[in-house]
Protein backbone atom coordinates (compact mmCIF):
# COMPACT_ATOMS: atom_id res chain seq x y z
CA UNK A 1 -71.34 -19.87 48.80
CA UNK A 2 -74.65 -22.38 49.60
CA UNK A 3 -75.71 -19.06 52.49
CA UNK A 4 -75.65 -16.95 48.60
CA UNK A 5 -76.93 -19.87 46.67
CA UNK A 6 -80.03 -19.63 49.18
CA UNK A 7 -80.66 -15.92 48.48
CA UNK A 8 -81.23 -16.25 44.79
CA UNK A 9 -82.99 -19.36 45.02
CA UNK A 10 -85.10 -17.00 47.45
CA UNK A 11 -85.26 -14.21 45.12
CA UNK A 12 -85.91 -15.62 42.04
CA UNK A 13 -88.87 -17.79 43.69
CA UNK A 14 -90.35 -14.26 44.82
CA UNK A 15 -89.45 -12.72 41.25
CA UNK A 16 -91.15 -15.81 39.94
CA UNK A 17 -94.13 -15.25 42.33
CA UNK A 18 -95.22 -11.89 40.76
CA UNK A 19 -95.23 -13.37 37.06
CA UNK A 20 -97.60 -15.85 37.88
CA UNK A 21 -95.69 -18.75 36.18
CA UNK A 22 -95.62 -20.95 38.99
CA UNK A 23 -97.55 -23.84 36.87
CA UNK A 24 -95.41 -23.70 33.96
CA UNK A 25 -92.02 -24.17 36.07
CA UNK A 26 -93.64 -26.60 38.00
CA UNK A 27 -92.88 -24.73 41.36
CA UNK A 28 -96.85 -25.42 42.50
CA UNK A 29 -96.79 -25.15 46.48
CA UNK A 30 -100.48 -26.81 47.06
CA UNK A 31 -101.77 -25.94 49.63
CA UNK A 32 -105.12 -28.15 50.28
CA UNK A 33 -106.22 -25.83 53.45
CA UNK A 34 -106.65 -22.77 51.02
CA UNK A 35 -109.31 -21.94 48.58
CA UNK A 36 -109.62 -19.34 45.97
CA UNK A 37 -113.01 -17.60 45.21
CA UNK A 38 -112.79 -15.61 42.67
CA UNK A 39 -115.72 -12.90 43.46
CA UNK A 40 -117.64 -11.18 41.22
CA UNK A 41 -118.51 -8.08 43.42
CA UNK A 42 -115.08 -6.94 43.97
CA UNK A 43 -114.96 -3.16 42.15
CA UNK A 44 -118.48 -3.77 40.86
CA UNK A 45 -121.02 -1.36 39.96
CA UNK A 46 -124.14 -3.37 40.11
CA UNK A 47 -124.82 -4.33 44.05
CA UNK A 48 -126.63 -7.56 42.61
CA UNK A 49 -123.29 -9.14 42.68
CA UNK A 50 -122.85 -8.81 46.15
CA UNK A 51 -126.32 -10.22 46.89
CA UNK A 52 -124.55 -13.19 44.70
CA UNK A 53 -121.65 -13.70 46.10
CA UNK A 54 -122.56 -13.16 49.93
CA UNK A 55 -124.80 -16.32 49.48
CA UNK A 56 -122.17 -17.81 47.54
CA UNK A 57 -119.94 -17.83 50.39
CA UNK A 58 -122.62 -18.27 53.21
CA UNK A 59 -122.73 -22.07 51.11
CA UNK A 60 -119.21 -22.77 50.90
CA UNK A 61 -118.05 -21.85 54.12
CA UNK A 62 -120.82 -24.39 55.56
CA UNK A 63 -118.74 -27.15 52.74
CA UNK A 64 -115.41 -25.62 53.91
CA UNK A 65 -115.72 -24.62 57.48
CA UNK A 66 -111.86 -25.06 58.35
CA UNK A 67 -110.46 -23.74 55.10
CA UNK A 68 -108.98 -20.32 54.62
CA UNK A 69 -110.46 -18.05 51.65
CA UNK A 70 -108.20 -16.16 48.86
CA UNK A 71 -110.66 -13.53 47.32
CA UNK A 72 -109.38 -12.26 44.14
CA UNK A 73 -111.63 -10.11 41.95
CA UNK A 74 -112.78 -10.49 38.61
CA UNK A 75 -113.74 -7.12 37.00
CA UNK A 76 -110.29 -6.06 38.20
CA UNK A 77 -108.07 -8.31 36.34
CA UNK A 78 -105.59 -11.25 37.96
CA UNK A 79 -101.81 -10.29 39.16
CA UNK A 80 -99.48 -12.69 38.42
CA UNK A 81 -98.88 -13.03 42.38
CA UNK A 82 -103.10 -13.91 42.83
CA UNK A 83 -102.37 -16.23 39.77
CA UNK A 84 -99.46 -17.98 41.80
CA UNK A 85 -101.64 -18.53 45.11
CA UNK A 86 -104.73 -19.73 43.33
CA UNK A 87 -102.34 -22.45 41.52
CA UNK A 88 -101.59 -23.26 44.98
CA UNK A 89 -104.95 -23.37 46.30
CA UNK A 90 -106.79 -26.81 46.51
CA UNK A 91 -109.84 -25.25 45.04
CA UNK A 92 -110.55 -22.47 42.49
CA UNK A 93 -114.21 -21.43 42.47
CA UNK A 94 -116.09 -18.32 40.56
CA UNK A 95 -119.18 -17.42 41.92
CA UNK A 96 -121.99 -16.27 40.11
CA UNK A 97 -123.07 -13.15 38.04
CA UNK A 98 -123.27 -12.38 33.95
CA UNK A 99 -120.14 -13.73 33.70
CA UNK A 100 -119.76 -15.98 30.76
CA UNK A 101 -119.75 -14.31 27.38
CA UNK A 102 -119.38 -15.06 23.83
CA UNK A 103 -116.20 -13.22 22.78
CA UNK A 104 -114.68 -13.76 26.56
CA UNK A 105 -111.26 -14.03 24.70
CA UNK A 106 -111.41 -10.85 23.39
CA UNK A 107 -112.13 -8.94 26.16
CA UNK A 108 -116.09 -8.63 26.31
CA UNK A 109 -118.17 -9.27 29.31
CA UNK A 110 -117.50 -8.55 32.96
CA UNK A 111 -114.57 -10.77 33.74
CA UNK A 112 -111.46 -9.13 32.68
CA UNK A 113 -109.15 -12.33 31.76
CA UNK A 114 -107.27 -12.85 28.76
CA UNK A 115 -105.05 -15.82 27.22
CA UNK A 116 -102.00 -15.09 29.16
CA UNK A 117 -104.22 -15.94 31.96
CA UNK A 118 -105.93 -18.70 31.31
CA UNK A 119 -102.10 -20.09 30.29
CA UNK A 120 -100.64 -19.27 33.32
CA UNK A 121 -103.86 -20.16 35.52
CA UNK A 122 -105.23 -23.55 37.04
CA UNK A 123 -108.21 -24.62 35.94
CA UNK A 124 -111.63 -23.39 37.55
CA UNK A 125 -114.86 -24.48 38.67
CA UNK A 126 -118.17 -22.55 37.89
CA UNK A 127 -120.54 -21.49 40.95
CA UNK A 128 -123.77 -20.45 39.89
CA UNK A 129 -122.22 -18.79 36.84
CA UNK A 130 -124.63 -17.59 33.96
CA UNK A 131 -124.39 -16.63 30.52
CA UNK A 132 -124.59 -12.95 29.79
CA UNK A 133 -127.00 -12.76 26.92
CA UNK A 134 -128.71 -14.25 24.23
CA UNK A 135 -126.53 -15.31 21.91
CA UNK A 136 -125.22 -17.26 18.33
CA UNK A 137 -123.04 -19.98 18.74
CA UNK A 138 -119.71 -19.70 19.80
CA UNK A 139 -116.49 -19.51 17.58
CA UNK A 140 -113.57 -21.68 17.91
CA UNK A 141 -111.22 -19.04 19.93
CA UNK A 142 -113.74 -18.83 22.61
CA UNK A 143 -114.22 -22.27 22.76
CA UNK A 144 -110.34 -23.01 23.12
CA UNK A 145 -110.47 -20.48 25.73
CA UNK A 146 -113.29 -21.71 27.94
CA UNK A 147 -111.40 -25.27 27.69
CA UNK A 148 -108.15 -23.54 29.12
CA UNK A 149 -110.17 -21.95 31.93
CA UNK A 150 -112.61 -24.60 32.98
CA UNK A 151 -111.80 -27.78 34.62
CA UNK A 152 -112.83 -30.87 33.19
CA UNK A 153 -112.43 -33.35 36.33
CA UNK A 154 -114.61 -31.41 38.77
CA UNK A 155 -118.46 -30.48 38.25
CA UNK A 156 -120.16 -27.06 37.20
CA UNK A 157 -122.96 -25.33 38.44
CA UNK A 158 -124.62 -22.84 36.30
CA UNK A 159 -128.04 -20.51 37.21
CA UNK A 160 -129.93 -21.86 34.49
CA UNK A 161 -130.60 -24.32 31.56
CA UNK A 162 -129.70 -22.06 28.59
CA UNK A 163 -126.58 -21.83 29.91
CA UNK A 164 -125.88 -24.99 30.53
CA UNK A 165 -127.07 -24.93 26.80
CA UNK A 166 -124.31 -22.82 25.47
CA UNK A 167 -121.52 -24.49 27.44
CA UNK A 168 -122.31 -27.58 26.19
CA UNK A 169 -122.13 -26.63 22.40
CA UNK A 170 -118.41 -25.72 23.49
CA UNK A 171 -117.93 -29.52 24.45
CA UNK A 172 -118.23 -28.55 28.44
CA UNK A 173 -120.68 -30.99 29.46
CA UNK A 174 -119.51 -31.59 33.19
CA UNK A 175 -121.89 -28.88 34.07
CA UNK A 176 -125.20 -28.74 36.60
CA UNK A 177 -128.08 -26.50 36.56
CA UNK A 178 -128.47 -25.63 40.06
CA UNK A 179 -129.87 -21.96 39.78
CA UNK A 180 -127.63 -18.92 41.53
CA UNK A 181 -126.60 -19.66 45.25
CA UNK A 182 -129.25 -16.67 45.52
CA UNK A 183 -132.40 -18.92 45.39
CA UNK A 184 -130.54 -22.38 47.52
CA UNK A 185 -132.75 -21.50 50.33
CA UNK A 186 -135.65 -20.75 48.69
CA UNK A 187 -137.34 -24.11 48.95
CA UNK A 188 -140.59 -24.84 49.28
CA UNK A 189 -140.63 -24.55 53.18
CA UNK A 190 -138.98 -21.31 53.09
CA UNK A 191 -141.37 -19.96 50.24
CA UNK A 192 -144.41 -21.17 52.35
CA UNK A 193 -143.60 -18.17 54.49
CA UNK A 194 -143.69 -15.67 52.09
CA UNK A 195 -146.44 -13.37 52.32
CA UNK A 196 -148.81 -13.35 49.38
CA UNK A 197 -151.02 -10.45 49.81
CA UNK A 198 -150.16 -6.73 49.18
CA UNK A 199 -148.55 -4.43 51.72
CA UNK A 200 -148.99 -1.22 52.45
CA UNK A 201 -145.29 -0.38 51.20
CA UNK A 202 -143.20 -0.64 47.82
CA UNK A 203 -139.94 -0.49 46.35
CA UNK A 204 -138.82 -0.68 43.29
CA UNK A 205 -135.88 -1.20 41.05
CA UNK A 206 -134.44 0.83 37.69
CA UNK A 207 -131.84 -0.64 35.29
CA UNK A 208 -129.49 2.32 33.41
CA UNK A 209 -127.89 0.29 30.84
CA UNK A 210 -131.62 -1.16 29.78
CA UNK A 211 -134.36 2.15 29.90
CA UNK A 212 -137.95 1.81 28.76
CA UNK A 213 -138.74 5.80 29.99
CA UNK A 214 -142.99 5.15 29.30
CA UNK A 215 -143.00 1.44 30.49
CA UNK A 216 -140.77 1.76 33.52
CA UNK A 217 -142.51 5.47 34.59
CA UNK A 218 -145.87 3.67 34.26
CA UNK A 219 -144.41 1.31 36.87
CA UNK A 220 -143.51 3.92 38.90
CA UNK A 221 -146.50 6.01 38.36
CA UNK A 222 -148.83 2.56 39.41
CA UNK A 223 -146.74 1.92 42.44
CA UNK A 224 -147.63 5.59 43.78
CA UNK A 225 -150.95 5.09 43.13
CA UNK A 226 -151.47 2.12 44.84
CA UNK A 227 -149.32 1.82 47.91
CA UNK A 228 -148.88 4.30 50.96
CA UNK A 229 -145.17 4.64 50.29
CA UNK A 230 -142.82 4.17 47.84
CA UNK A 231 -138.74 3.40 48.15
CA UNK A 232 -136.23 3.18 44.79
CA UNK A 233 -133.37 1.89 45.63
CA UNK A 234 -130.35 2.17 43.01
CA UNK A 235 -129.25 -1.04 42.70
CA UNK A 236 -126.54 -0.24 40.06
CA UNK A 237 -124.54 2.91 39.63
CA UNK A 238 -126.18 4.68 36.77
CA UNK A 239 -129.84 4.03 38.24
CA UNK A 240 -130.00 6.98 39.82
CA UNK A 241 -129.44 9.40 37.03
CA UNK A 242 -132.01 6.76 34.95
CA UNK A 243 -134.76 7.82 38.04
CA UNK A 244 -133.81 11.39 37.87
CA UNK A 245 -135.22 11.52 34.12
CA UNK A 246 -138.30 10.13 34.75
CA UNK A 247 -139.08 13.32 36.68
CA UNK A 248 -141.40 11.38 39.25
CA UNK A 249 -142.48 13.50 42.34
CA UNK A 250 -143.09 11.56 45.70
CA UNK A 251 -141.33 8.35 46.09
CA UNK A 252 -138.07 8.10 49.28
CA UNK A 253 -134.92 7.84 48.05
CA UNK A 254 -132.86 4.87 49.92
CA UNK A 255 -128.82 4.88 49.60
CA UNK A 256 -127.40 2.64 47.47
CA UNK A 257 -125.99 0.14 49.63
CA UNK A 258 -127.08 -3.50 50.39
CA UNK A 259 -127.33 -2.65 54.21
CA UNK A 260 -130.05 0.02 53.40
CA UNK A 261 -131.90 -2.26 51.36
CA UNK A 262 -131.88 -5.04 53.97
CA UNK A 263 -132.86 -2.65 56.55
CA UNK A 264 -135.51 -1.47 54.34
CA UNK A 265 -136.90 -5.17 53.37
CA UNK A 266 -136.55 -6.26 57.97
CA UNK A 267 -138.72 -3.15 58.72
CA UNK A 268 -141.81 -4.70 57.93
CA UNK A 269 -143.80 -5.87 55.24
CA UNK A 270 -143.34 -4.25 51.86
CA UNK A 271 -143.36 -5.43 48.03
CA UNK A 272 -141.11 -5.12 45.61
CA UNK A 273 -141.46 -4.65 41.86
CA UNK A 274 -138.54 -3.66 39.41
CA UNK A 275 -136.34 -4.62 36.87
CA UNK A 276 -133.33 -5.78 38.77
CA UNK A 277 -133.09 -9.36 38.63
CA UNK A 278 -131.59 -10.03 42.50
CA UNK A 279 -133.06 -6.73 43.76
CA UNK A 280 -136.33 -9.28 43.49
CA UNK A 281 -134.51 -12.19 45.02
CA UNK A 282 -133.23 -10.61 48.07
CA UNK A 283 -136.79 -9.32 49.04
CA UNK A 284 -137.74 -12.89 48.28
CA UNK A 285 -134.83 -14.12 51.10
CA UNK A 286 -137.03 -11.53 53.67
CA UNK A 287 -139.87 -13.40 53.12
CA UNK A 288 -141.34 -9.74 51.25
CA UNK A 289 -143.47 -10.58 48.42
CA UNK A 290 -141.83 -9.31 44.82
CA UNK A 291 -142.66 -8.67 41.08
CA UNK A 292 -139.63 -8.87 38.90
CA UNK A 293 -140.08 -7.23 36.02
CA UNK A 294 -138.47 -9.42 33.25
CA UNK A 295 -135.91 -6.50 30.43
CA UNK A 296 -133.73 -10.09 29.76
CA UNK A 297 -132.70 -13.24 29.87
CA UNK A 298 -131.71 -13.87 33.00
CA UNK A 299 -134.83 -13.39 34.80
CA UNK A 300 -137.03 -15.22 31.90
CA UNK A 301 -134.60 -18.26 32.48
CA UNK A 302 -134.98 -18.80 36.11
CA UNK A 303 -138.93 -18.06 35.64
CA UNK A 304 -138.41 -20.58 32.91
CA UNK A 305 -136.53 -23.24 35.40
CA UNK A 306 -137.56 -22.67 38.37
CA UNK A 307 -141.06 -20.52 38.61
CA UNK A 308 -139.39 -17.36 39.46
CA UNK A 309 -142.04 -14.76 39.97
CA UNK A 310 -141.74 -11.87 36.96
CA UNK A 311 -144.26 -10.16 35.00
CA UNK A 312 -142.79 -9.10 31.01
CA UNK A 313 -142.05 -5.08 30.78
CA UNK A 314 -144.22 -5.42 27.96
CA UNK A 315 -146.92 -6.13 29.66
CA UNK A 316 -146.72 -3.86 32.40
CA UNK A 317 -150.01 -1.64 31.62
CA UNK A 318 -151.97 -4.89 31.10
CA UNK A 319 -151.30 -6.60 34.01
CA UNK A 320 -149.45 -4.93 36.67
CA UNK A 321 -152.29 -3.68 38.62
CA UNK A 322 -153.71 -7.05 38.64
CA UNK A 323 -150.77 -8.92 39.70
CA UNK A 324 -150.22 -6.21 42.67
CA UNK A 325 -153.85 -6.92 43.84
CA UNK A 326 -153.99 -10.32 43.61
CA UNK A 327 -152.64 -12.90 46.23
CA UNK A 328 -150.45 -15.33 45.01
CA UNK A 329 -148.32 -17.71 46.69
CA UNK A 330 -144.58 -18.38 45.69
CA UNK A 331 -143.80 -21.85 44.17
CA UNK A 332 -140.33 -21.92 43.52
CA UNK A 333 -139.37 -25.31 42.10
CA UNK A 334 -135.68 -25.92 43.26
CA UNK A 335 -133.63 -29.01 42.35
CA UNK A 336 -131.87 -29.97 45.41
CA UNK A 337 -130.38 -33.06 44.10
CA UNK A 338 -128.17 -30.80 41.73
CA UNK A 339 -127.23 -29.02 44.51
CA UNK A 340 -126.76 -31.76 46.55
CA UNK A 341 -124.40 -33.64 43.34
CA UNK A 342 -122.65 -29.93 43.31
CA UNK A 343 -121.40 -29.57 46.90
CA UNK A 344 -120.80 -33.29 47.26
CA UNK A 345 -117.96 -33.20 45.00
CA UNK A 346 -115.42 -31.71 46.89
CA UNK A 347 -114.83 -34.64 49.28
CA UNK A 348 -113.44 -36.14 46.02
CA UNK A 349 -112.00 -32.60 44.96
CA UNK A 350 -110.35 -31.05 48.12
């Protein structure tokens, strides 16, 4: 009788497993060598989030060099079984990306969670998140939902001050602004290195889901004019198509894959200008000089914060030229001490 006893205890634990209810029966298993990272470039379409989230967990594996990492995706939703071994996990982290959105509850933005989740879910800390947009205030289903989801004991780190901003008129106020993972390194005896005069070379950056056809072919247009060569990369999956309508003759196509754009940005010196935000950053990490061209308000924010280098689309056919001739050096004003207070924590935490 106790041998079949075993067998549906057995069972029903492994039914139990796949619903993801493991916190509300109070069958947690932690497991304090084990942490979850939820990661933003899992099924994504924009390769910016993989620039995020390989920094992201370059930094925690030097905080966690003996723990084991659960990788669960955001854009594709949360199984009940992911749900279970995250509740079990010591640690819960999201890294980076756009991911924090006003109507989150109902579905919007690019994490695909819903109350059921959040419910059934441990709470989570915030690595380098961001705010997707400019945006009203907040109503009072959202806010209920960001208190399910966030955890209240540890401390958040967000890329910049507006959102640190937003989740504070929500009553989250455990929260840091220590810039995306992205720009950790870029202090001011890495930036020191960075080349400040033109190269010979460009590449540039489109964004489909944000066009400007005159603005962003007079980028184009200026970059063939004034450099020897000329790369696009497609950063995201619809930027292609966008640099097919522009119906601009000369420039080298490069595959859409980080390695080809690290490749591109080790063989030498070359600058880049464009409108992806981390397309800018990542030539930045080479030590390559870069132009981001500001379509939003994630690149504003960080120039806002931190002295991120951008130049307005707007203001593209005033100044571009200028900026690409003249030699400026990169002062990137990171607060380490946030950092510092941010990866600290999990001594207490883990």
């Amino acid at each position: 009788m106790s041998k079949f006893k075993n067998k549906v205890a057995a069972y029903t634990k492994y039914r139990l497993k796949r619903y993801g209810v493991n916190k509300l029966l109070g069958y947690v298993e932690l497991n304090p060598d084990l942490l979850c990272l939820f990661d933003t470039s899992i099924s994504s379409l924009n390769l910016g989030d993989e620039i995020i989230n390989s920094c992201g967990k370059d930094v925690l594996e030097t905080i966690f060099p003996e723990k084991q990492f659960l990788i669960a995706s955001t854009h594709n939703g949360i199984s009940g079984k992911i749900i279970t071994d995250a509740n079990n996990s010591g640690i819960r982290i999201v890294c980076g990306s756009n991911l924090l959105h006003p109507k989150l509850a109902s579905g919007r933005g690019s994490w695909n969670i819903g109350f059921l989740d959040v419910i059934r879910m441990k709470k989570v800390l915030l690595m380098g998140a961001g705010w997707s947009n400019y945006s009203g205030r907040v109503g009072y289903i959202n806010k209920l939902f960001y208190k399910l989801l966030l955890s209240q004991d540890g401390v958040h780190s967000v890329r910049d001050e507006y959102t640190k901003r937003k989740l504070g008129e929500m009553g989250v106020h455990n929260v840091i602004n220590t810039g995306c993972p992205t720009m950790w390194g870029l202090d001011p005896k890495f930036c020191n290195k960075i080349r400040v005069t033109k190269a010979s070379k460009a590449v540039f950056t489109l964004t489909d889901y944000d066009k400007d056809p005159e603005n962003d072919k007079y980028m184009v247009k200026t970059l063939l004019e004034m450099y020897e060569s000329v790369y696009f990369w497609p950063q995201g999956s619809g930027d292609l198509s966008y640099f097919k309508e522009l119906a601009v003759e000369g420039v080298v196509r490069i595959a859409p894959r980080l390695s080809s754009y690290d490749e591109l940005l080790n063989n030498g010196d070359i600058d880049f200008v464009g409108t992806r935000l981390h397309g800018g950053i990542r030539a930045l990490q080479y030590m390559q000089r870069a132009i981001i061209v500001s379509i939003d308000n994630r690149a504003r924010e960080k120039a806002k914060d931190f002295g991120l280098p951008i130049i307005e689309r707007s203001c593209l056919k005033q100044d571009l030229k200028n900026r690409i001739i003249e030699s400026r050096t990169v002062d990137i004003k990171i607060d380490s001490s946030s950092i510092d207070k941010w990866r600290s924590q999990f001594g207490r935490l883990s």
